[in-house]
N, C-alpha and C. Protein backbone atom coordinates (compact mmCIF):
# COMPACT_ATOMS: atom_id res chain seq x y z
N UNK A 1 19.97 63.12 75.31
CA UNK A 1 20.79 62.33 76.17
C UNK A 1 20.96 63.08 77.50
N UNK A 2 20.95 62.21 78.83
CA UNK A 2 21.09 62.69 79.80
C UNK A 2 22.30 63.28 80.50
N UNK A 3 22.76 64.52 80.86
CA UNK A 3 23.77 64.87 81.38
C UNK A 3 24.38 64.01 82.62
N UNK A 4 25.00 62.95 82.62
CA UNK A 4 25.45 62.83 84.01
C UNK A 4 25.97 63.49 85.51
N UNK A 5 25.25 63.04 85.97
CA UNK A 5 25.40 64.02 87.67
C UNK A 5 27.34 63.99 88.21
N UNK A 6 27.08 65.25 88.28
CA UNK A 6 28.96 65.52 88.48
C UNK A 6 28.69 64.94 90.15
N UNK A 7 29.98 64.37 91.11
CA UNK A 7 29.85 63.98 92.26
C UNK A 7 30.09 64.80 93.20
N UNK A 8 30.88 66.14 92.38
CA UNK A 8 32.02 67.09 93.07
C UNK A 8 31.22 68.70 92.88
N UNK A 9 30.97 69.39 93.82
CA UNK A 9 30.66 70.49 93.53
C UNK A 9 31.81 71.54 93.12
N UNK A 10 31.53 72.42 92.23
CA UNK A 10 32.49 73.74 91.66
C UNK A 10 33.45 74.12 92.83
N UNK A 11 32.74 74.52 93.76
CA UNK A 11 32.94 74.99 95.02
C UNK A 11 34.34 74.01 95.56
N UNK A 12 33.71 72.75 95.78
CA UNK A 12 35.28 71.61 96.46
C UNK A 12 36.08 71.36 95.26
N UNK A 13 35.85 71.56 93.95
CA UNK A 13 37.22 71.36 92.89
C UNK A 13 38.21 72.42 93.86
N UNK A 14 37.50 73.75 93.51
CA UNK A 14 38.01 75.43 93.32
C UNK A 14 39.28 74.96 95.03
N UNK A 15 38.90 74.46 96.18
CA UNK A 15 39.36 74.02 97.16
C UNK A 15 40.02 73.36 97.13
N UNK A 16 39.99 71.98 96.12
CA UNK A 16 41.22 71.13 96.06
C UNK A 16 42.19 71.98 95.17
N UNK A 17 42.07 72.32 94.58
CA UNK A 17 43.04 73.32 93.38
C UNK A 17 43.53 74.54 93.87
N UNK A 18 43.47 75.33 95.68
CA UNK A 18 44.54 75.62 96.45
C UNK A 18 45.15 74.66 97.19
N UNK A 19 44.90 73.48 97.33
CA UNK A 19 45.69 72.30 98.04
C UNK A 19 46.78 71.80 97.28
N UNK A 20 46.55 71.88 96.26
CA UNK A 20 47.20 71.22 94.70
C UNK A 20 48.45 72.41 94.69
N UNK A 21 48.00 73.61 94.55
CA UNK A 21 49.06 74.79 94.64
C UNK A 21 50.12 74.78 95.78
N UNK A 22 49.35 74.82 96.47
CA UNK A 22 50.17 74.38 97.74
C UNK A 22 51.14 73.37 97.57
N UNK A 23 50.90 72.51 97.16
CA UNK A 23 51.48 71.30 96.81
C UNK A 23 52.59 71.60 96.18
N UNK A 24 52.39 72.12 95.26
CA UNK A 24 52.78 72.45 94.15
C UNK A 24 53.95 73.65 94.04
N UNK A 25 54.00 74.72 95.26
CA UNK A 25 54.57 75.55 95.72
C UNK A 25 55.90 75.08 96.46
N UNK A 26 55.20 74.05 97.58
CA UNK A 26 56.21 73.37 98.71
C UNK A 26 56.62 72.24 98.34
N UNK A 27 56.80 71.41 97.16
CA UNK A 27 57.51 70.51 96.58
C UNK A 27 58.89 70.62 96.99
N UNK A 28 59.63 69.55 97.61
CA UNK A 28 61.00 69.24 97.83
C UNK A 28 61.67 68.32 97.39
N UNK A 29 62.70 68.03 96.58
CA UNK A 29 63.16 66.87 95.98
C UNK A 29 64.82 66.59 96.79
N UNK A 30 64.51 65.24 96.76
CA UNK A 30 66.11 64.98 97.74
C UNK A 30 67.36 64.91 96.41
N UNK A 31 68.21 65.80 97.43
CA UNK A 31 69.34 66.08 96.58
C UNK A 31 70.83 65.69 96.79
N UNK A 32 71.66 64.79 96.72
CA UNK A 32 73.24 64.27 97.39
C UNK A 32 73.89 65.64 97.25
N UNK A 33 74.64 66.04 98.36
CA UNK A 33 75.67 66.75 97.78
C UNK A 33 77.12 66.10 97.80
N UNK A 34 78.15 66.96 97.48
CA UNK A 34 79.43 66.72 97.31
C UNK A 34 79.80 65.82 98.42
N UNK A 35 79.32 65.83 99.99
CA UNK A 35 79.73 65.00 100.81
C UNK A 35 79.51 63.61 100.92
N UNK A 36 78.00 63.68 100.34
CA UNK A 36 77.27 62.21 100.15
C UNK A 36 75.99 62.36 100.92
N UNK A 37 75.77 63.81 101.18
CA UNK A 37 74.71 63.87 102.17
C UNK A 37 73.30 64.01 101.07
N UNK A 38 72.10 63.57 101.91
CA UNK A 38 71.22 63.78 101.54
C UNK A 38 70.22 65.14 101.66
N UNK A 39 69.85 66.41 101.16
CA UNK A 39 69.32 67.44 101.37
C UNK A 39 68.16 67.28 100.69
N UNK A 40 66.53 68.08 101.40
CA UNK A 40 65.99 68.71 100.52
C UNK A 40 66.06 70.08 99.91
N UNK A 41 65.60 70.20 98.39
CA UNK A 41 65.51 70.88 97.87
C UNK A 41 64.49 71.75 97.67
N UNK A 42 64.32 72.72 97.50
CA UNK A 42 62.57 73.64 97.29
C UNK A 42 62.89 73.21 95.52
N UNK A 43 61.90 72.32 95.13
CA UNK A 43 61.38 71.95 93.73
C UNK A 43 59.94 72.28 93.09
N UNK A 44 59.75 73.42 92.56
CA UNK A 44 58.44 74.01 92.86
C UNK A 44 57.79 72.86 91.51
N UNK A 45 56.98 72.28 91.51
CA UNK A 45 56.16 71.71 90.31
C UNK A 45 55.52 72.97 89.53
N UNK A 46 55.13 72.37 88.03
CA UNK A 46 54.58 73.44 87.12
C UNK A 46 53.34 72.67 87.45
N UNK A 47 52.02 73.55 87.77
CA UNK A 47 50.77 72.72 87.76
C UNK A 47 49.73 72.62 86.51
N UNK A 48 49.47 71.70 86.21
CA UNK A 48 48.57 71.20 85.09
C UNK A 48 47.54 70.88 85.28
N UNK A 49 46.37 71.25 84.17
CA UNK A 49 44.74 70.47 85.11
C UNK A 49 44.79 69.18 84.49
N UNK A 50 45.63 68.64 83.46
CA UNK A 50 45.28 67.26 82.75
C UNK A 50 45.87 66.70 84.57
N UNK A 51 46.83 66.68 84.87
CA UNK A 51 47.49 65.87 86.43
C UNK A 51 46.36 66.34 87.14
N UNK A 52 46.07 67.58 87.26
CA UNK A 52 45.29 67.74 88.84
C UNK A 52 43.81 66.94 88.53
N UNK A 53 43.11 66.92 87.44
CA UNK A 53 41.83 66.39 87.65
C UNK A 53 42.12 64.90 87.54
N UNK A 54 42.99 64.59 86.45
CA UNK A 54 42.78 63.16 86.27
C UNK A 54 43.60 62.56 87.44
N UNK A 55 44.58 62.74 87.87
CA UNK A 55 45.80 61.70 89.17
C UNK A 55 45.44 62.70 90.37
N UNK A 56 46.04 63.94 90.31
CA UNK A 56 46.03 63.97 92.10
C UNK A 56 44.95 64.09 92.54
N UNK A 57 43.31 64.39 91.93
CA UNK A 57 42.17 64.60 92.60
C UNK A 57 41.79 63.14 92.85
N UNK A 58 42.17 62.12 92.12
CA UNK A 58 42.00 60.67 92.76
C UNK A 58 43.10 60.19 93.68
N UNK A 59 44.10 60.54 93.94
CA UNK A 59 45.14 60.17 94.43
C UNK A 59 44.89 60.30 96.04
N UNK A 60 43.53 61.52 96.12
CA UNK A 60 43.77 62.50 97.41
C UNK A 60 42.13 61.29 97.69
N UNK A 61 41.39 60.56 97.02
CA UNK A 61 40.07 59.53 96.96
C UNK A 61 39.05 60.54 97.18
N UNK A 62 39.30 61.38 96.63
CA UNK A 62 38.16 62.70 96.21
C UNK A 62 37.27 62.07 94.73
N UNK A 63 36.30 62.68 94.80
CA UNK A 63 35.29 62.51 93.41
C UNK A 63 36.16 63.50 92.08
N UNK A 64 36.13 62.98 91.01
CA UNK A 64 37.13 64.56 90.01
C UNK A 64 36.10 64.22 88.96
N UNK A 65 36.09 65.25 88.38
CA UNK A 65 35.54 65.57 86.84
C UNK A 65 36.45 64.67 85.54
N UNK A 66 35.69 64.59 84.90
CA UNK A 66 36.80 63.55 83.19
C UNK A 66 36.70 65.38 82.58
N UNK A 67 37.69 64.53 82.02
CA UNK A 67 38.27 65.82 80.88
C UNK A 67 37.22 66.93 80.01
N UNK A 68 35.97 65.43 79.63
CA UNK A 68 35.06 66.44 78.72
C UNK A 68 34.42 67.05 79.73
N UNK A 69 33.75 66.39 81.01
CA UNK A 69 32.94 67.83 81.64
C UNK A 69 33.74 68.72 82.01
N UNK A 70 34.90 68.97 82.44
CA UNK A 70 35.64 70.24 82.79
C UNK A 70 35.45 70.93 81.45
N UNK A 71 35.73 70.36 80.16
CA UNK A 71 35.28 71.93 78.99
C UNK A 71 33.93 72.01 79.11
N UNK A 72 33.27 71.16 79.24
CA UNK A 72 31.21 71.46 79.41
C UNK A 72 31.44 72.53 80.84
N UNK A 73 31.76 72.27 81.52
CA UNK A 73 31.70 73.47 82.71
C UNK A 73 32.27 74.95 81.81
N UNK A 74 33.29 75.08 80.79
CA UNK A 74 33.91 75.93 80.58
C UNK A 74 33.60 76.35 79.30
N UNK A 75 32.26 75.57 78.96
CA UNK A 75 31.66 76.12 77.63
C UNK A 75 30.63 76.35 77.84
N UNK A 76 30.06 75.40 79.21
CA UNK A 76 28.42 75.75 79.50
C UNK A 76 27.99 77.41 79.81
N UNK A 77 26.67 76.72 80.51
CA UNK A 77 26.33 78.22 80.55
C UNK A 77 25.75 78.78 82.03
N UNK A 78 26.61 77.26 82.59
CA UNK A 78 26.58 77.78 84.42
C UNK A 78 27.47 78.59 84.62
N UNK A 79 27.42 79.24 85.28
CA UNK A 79 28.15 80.90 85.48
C UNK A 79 29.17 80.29 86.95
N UNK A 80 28.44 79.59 87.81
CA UNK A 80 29.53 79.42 88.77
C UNK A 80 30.85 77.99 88.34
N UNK A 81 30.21 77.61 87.42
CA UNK A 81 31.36 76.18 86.95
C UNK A 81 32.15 76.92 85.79
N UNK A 82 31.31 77.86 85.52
CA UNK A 82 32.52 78.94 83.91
C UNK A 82 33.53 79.16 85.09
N UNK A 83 33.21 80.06 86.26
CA UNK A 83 33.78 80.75 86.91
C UNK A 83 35.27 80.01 87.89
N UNK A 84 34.93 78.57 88.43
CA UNK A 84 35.22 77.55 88.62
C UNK A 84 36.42 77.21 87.81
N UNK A 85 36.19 77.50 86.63
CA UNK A 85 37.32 76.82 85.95
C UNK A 85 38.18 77.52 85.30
N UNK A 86 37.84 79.39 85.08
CA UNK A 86 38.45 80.31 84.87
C UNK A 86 39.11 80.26 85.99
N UNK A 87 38.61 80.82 87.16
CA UNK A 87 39.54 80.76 88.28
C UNK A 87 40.87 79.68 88.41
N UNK A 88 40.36 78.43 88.41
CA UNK A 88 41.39 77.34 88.51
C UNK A 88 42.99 77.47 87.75
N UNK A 89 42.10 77.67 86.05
CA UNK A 89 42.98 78.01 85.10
C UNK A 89 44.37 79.29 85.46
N UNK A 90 44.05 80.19 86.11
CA UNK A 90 44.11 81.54 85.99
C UNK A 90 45.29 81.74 86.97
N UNK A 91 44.54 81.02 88.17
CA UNK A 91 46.15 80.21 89.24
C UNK A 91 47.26 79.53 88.92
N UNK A 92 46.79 78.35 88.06
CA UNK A 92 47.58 77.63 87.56
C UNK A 92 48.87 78.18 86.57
N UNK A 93 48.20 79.15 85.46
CA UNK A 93 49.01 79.78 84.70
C UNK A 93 49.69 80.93 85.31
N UNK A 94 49.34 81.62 86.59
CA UNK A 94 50.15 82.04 87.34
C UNK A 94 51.22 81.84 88.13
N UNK A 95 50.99 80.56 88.47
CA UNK A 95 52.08 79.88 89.36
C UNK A 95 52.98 79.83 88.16
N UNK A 96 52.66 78.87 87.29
CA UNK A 96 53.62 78.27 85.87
C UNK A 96 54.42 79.50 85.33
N UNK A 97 54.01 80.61 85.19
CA UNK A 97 55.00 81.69 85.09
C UNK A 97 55.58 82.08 85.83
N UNK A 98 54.99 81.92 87.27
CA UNK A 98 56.08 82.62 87.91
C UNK A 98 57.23 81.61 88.36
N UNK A 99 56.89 80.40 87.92
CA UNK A 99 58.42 79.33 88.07
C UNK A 99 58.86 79.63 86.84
N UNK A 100 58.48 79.61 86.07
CA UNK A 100 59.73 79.99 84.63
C UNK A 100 60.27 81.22 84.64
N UNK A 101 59.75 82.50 85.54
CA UNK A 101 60.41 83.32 85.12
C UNK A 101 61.43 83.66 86.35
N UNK A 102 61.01 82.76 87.40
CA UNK A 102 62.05 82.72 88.54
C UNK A 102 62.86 81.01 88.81
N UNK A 103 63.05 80.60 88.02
CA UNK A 103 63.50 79.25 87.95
C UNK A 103 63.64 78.61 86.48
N UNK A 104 65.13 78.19 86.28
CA UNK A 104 65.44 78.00 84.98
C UNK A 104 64.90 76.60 84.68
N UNK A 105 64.02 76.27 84.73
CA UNK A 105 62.83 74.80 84.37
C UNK A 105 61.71 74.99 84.03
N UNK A 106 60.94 74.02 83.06
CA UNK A 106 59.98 74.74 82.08
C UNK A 106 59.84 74.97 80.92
N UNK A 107 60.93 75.23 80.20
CA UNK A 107 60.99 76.15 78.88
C UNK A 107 59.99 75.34 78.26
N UNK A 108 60.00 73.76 77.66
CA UNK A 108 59.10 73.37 77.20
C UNK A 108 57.42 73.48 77.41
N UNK A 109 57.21 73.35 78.68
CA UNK A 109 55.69 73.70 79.32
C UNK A 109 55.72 75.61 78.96
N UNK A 110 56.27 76.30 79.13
CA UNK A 110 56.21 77.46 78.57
C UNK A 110 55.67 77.58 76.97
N UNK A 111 56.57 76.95 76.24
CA UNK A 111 56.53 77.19 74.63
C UNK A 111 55.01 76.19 74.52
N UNK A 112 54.67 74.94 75.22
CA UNK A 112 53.53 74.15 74.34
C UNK A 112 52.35 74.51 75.34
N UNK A 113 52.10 75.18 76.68
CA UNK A 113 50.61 75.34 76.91
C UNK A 113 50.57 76.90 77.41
N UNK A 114 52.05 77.70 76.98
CA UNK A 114 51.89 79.25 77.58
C UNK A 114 51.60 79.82 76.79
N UNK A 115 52.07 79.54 75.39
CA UNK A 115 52.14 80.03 73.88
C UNK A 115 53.63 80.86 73.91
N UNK A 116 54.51 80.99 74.36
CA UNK A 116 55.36 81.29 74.73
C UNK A 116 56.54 81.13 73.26
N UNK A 117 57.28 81.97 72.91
CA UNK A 117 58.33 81.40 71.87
C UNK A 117 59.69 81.90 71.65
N UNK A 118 60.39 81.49 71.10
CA UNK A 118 61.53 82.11 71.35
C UNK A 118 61.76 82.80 70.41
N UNK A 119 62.65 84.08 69.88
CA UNK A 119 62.66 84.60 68.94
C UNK A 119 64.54 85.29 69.23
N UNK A 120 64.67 84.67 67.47
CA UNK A 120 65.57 85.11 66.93
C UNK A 120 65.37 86.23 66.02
N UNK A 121 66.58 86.72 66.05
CA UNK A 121 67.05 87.96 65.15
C UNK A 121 68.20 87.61 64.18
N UNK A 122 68.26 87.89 62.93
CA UNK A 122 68.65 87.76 61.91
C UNK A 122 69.12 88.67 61.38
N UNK A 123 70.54 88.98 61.52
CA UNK A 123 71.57 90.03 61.10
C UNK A 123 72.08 90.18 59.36
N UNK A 124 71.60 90.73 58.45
CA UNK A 124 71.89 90.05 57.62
C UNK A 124 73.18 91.03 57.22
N UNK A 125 74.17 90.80 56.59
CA UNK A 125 75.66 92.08 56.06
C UNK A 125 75.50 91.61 54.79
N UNK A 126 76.14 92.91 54.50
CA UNK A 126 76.58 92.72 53.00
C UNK A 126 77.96 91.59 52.99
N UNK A 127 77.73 90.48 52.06
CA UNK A 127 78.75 90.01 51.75
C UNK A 127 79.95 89.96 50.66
N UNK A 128 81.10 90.54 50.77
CA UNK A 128 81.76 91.14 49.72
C UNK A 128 82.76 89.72 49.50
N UNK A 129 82.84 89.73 48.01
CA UNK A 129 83.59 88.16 47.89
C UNK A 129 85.03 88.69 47.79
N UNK A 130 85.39 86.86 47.75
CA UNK A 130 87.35 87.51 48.30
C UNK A 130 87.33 87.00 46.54
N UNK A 131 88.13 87.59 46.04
CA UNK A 131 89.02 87.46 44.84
C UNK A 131 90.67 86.90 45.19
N UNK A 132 91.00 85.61 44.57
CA UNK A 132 92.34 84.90 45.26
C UNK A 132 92.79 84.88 43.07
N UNK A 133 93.75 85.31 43.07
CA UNK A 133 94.66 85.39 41.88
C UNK A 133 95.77 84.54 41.81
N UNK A 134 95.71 83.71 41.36
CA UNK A 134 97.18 82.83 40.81
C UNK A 134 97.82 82.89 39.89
N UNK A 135 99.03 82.93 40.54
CA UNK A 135 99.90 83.60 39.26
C UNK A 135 100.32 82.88 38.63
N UNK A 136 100.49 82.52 37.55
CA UNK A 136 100.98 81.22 36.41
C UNK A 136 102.00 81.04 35.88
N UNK A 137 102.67 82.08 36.91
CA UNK A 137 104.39 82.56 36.15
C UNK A 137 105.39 81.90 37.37
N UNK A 138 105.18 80.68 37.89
CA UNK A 138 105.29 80.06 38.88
C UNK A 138 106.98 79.66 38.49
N UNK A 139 108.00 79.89 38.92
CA UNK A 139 108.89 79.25 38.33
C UNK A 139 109.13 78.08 38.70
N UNK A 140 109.48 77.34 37.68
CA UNK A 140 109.47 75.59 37.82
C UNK A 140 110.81 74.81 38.07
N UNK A 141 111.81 75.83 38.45
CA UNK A 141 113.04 75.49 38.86
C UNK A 141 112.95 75.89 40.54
N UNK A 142 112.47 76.50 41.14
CA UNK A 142 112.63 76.63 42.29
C UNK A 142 111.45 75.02 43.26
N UNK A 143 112.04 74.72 44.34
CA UNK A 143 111.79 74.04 45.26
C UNK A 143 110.37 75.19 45.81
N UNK A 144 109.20 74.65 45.57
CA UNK A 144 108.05 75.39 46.63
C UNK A 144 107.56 74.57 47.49
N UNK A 145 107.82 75.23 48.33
CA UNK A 145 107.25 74.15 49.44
C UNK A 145 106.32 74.44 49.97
């Protein structure tokens, strides 16, 4: 079966995917404050290649790769599309940490594509039981209240 011809060279992904960062860096989201005013915010996005190849590389009416040739680039045995997509990867998971570890948003994208987990500790004590004695010599003329 014939490989289909990619439209996009390694080279202009690797280019859109500092535009995307960029993007992705200088994100601003409008915010009300207490007065009623409208502000922007610095909202850094976590970047993903499922969004960047499939929506924003069409969004921008660029040519993008489908899902399976980006792993054929990253399983093949072209050295500049391995390289292509290591690189891409390598940014991406850089940025994404450095918003989680400087911005409290994320935790989920951390734990399901960082491998990331949380870990508890488990204190265990000795537990000594209480002994409660009732006395049966209760006198039955007095009012207990």
């Amino acid at each position: 079966m014939a490989t289909p011809k990619t439209l996009i060279t390694p080279y202009e992904i690797e280019q859109l995917a500092y535009t995307y960062i960029d993007e992705c860096i200088n994100n601003k989201t409008e915010k009300s404050t207490a007065s009623g005013k409208v502000v922007l915010i610095k909202d850094r996005h976590i970047p993903t290649i499922d969004y960047f190849l499939r929506i924003w590389i069409v969004k921008k009416g660029k040519p993008t790769i489908c899902r399976s040739t980006y792993y054929n680039w990253l399983n093949g045995g072209n050295e500049d599309k391995l390289n292509t997509i290591k690189n891409i990867e390598g940014m991406f998971r850089s940025l994404a940490i450095d918003i989680l570890a400087n911005e409290q948003k994320g935790i989920f994208y951390a734990k399901n594509k960082l491998g990331m987990t949380d870990k508890t500790q488990i204190e265990q004590t000795e537990i000594k039981p209480i002994t409660i004695n009732l006395d049966s010599s209760i006198n039955s003329n007095e009012n207990n209240y």
